[in-house]
N, C-alpha and C. Protein backbone atom coordinates (compact mmCIF):
# COMPACT_ATOMS: atom_id res chain seq x y z
N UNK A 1 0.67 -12.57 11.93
CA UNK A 1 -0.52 -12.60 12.74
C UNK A 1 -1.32 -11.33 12.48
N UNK A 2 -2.43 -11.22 12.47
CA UNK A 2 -3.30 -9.98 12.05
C UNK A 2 -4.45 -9.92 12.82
N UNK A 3 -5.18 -8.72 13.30
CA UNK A 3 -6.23 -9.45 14.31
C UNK A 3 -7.40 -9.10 13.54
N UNK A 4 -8.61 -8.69 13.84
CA UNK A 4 -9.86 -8.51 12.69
C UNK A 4 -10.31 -7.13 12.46
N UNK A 5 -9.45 -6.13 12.66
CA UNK A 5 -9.56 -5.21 12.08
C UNK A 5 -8.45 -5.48 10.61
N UNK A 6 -7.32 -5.74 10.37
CA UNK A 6 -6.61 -5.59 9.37
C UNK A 6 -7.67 -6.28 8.05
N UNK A 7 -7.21 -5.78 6.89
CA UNK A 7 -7.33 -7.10 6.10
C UNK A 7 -6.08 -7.49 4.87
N UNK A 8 -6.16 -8.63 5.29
CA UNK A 8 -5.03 -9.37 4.32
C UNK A 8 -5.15 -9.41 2.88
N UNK A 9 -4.51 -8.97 1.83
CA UNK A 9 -5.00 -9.25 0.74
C UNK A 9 -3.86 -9.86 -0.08
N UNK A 10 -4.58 -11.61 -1.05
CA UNK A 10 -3.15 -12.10 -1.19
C UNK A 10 -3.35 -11.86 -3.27
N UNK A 11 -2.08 -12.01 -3.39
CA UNK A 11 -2.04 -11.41 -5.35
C UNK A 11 -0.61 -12.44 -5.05
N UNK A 12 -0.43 -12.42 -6.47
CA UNK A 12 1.03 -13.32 -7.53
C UNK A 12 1.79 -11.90 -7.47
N UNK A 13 2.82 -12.54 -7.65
CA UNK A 13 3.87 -11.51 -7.59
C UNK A 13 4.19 -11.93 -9.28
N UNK A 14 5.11 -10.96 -10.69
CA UNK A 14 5.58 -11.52 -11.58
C UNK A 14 6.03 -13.05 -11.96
N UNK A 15 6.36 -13.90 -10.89
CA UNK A 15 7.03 -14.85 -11.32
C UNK A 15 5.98 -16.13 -10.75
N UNK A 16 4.69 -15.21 -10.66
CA UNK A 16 3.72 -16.62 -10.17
C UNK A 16 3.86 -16.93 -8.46
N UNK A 17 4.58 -16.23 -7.46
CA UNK A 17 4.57 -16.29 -6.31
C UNK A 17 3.48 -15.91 -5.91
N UNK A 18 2.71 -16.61 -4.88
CA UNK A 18 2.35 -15.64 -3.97
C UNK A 18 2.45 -15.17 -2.70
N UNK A 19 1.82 -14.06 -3.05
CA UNK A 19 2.51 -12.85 -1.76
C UNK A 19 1.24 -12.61 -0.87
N UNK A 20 1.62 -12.31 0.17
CA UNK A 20 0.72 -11.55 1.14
C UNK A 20 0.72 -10.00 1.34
N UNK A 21 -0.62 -9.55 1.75
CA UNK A 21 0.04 -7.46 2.39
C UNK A 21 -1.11 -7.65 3.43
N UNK A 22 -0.81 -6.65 4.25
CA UNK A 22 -1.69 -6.19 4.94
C UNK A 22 -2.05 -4.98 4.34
N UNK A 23 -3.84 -4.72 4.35
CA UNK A 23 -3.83 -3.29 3.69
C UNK A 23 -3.92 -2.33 5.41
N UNK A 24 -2.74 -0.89 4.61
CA UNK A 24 -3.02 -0.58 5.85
C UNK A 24 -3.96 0.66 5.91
N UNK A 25 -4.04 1.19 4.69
CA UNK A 25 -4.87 2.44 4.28
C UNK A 25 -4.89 2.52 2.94
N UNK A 26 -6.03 3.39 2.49
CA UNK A 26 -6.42 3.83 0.88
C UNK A 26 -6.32 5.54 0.84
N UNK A 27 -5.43 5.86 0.39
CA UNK A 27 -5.56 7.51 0.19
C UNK A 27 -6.04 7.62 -0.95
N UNK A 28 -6.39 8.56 -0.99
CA UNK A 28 -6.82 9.45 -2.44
C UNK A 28 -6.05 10.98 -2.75
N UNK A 29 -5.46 10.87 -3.94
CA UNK A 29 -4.26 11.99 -4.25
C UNK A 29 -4.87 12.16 -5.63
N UNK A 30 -5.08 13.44 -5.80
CA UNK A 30 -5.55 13.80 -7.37
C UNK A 30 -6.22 13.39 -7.81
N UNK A 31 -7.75 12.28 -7.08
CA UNK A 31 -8.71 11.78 -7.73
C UNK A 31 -8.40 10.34 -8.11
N UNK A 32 -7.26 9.94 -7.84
CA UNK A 32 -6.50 8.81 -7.44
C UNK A 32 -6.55 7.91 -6.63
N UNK A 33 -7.06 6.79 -6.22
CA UNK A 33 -6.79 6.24 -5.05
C UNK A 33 -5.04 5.38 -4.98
N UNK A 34 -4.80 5.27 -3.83
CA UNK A 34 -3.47 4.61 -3.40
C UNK A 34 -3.89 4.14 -2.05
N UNK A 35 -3.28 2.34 -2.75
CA UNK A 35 -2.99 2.04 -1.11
C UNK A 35 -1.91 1.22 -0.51
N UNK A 36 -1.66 1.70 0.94
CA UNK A 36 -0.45 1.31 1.61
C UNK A 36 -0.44 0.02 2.10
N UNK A 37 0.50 -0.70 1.72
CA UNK A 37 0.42 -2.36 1.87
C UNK A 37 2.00 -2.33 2.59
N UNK A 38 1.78 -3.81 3.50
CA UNK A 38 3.02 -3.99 4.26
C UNK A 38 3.01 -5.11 3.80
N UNK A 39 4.25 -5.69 3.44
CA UNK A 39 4.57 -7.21 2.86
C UNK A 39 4.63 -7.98 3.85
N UNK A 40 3.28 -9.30 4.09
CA UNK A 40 3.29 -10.25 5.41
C UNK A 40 4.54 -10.67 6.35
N UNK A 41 5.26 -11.22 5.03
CA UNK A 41 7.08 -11.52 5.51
C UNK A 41 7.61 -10.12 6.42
N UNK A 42 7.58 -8.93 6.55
CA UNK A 42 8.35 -7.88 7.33
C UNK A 42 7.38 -7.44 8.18
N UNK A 43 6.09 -8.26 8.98
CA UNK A 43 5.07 -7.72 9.78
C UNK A 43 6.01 -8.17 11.31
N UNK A 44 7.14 -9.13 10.74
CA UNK A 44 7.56 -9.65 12.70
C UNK A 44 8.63 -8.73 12.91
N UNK A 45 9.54 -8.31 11.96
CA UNK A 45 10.56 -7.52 12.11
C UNK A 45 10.28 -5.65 11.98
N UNK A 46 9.70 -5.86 13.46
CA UNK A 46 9.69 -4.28 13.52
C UNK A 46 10.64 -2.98 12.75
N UNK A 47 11.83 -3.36 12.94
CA UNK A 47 12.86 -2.64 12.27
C UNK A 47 12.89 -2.40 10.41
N UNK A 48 12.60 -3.38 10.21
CA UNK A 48 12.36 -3.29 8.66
C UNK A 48 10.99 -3.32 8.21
N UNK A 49 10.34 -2.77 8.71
CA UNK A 49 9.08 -2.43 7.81
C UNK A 49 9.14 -1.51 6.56
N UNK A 50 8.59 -1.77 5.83
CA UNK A 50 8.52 -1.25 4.65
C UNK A 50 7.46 -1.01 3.88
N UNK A 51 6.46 -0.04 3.60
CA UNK A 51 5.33 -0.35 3.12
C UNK A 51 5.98 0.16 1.90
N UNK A 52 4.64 -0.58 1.20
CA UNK A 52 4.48 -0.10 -0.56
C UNK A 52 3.50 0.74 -0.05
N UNK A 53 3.02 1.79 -1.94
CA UNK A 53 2.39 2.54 -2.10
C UNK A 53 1.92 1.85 -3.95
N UNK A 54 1.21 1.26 -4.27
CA UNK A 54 0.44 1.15 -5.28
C UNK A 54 -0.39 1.60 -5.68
N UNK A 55 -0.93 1.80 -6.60
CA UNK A 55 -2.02 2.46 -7.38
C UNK A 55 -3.35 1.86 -7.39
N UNK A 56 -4.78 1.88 -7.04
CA UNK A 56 -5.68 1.05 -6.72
C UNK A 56 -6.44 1.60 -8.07
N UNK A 57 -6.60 0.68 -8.87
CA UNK A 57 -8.05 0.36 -10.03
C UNK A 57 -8.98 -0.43 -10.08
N UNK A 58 -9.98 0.09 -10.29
CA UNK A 58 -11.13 -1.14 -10.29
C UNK A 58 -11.00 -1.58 -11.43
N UNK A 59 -11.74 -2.88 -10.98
CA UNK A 59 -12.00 -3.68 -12.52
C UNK A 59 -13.10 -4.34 -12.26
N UNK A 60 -14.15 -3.92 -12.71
CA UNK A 60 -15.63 -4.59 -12.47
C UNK A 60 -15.92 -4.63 -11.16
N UNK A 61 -15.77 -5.69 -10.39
CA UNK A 61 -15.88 -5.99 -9.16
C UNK A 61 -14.43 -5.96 -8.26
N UNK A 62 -13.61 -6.02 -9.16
CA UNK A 62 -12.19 -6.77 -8.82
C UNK A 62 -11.17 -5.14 -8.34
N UNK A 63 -10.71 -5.23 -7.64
CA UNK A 63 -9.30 -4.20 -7.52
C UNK A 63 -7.95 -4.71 -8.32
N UNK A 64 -7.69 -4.03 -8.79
CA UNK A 64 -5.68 -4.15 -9.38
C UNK A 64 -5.31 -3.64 -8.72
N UNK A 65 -3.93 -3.97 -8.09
CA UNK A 65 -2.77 -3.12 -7.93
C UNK A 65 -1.66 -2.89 -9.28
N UNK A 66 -1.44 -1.31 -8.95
CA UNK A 66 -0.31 -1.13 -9.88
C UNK A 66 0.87 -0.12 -9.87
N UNK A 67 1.72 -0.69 -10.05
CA UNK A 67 2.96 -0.01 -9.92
C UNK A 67 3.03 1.13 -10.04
N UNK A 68 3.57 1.86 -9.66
CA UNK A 68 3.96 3.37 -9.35
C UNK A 68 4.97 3.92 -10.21
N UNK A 69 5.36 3.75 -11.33
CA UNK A 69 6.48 4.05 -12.42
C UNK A 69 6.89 5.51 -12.57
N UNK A 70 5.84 6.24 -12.47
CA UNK A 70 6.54 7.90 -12.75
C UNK A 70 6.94 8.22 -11.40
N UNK A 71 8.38 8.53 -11.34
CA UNK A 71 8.72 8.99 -9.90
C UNK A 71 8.05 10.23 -9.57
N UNK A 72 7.62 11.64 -10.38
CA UNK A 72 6.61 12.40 -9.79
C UNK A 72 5.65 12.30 -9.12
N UNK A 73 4.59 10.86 -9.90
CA UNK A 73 3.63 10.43 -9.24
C UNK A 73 4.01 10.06 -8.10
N UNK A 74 5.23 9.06 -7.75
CA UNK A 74 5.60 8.43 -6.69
C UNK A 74 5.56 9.71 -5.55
N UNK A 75 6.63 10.42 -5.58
CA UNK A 75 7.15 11.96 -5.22
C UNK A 75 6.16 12.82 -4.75
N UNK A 76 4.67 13.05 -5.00
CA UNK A 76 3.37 13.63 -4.77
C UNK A 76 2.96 12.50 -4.15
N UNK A 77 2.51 11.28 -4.00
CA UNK A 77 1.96 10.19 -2.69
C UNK A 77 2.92 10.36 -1.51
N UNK A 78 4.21 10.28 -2.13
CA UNK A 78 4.96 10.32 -0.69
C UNK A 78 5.05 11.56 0.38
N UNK A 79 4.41 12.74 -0.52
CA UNK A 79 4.80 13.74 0.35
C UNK A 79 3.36 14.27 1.08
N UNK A 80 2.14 13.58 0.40
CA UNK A 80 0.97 13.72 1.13
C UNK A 80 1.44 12.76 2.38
N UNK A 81 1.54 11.46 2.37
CA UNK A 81 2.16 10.58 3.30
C UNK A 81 2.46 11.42 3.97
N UNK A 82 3.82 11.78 3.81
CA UNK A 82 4.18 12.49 4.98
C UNK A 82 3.57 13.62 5.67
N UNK A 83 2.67 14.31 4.85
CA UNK A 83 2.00 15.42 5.28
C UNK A 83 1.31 14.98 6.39
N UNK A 84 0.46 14.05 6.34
CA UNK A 84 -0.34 13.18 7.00
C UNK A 84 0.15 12.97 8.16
N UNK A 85 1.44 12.53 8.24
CA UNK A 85 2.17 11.59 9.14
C UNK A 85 2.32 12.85 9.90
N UNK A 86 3.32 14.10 9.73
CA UNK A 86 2.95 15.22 10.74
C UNK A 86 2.02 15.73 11.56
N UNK A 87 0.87 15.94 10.44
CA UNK A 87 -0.05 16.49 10.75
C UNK A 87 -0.92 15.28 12.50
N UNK A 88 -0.40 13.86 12.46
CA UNK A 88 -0.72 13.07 13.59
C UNK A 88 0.14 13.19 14.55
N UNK A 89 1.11 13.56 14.57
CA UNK A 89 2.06 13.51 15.28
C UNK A 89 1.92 15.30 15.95
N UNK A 90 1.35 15.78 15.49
CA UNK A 90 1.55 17.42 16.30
C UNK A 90 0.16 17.26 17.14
C-alpha cells in the first residue's frame, strides 16, 4: 500500500521478473546520485526491511538503476547514510 506522496517505480529484475520499490530518497555522494529503494514484497513486514542503495543514471529521458559492485563505493554511500541518519536523530 503506498499513499501519494511515495512513488513506486516498477523495472525486470535479471530473469525477466518484475519487481516493485518504493523510492524512498535520491542522495548525491561525489557528484553521484544514489537512490534508496525498498522492495514492495518487505513494505508489510516491518522487521525485515531492507533497502537497496543503487546507482541512478540518466539515459535521455529514462533513469537506470545500477548495481553497486565496488564495495568502496558501496562503503562511502553507506556511511553518508548513516551520517545522515544521526545527524536526524540528535
Amino acid at each position: 500500500m503506498t499513499t501519494e506522496n511515495e512513488q513506486l517505480i516498477e523495472t525486470f529484475d535479471e530473469e525477466g521478473n518484475k519487481v516493485s520499490f518504493q523510492l524512498l530518497d535520491i542522495v548525491t555522494v561525489d557528484d553521484i546520485e544514489y537512490a534508496l529503494l525498498l522492495p514492495e514484497e518487505t513494505q508489510t513486514d516491518e522487521s525485515d526491511k531492507e533497502i537497496l542503495v543503487m546507482r541512478l543514471k540518466k539515459d535521455g529521458d529514462d533513469f537506470l538503476f545500477e548495481v553497486i559492485e565496488d564495495d568502496n563505493e558501496f562503503n562511502k554511500i553507506a556511511q553518508y547514510i548513516e551520517e545522515i541518519e544521526n545527524e536526524i536523530e540528535e
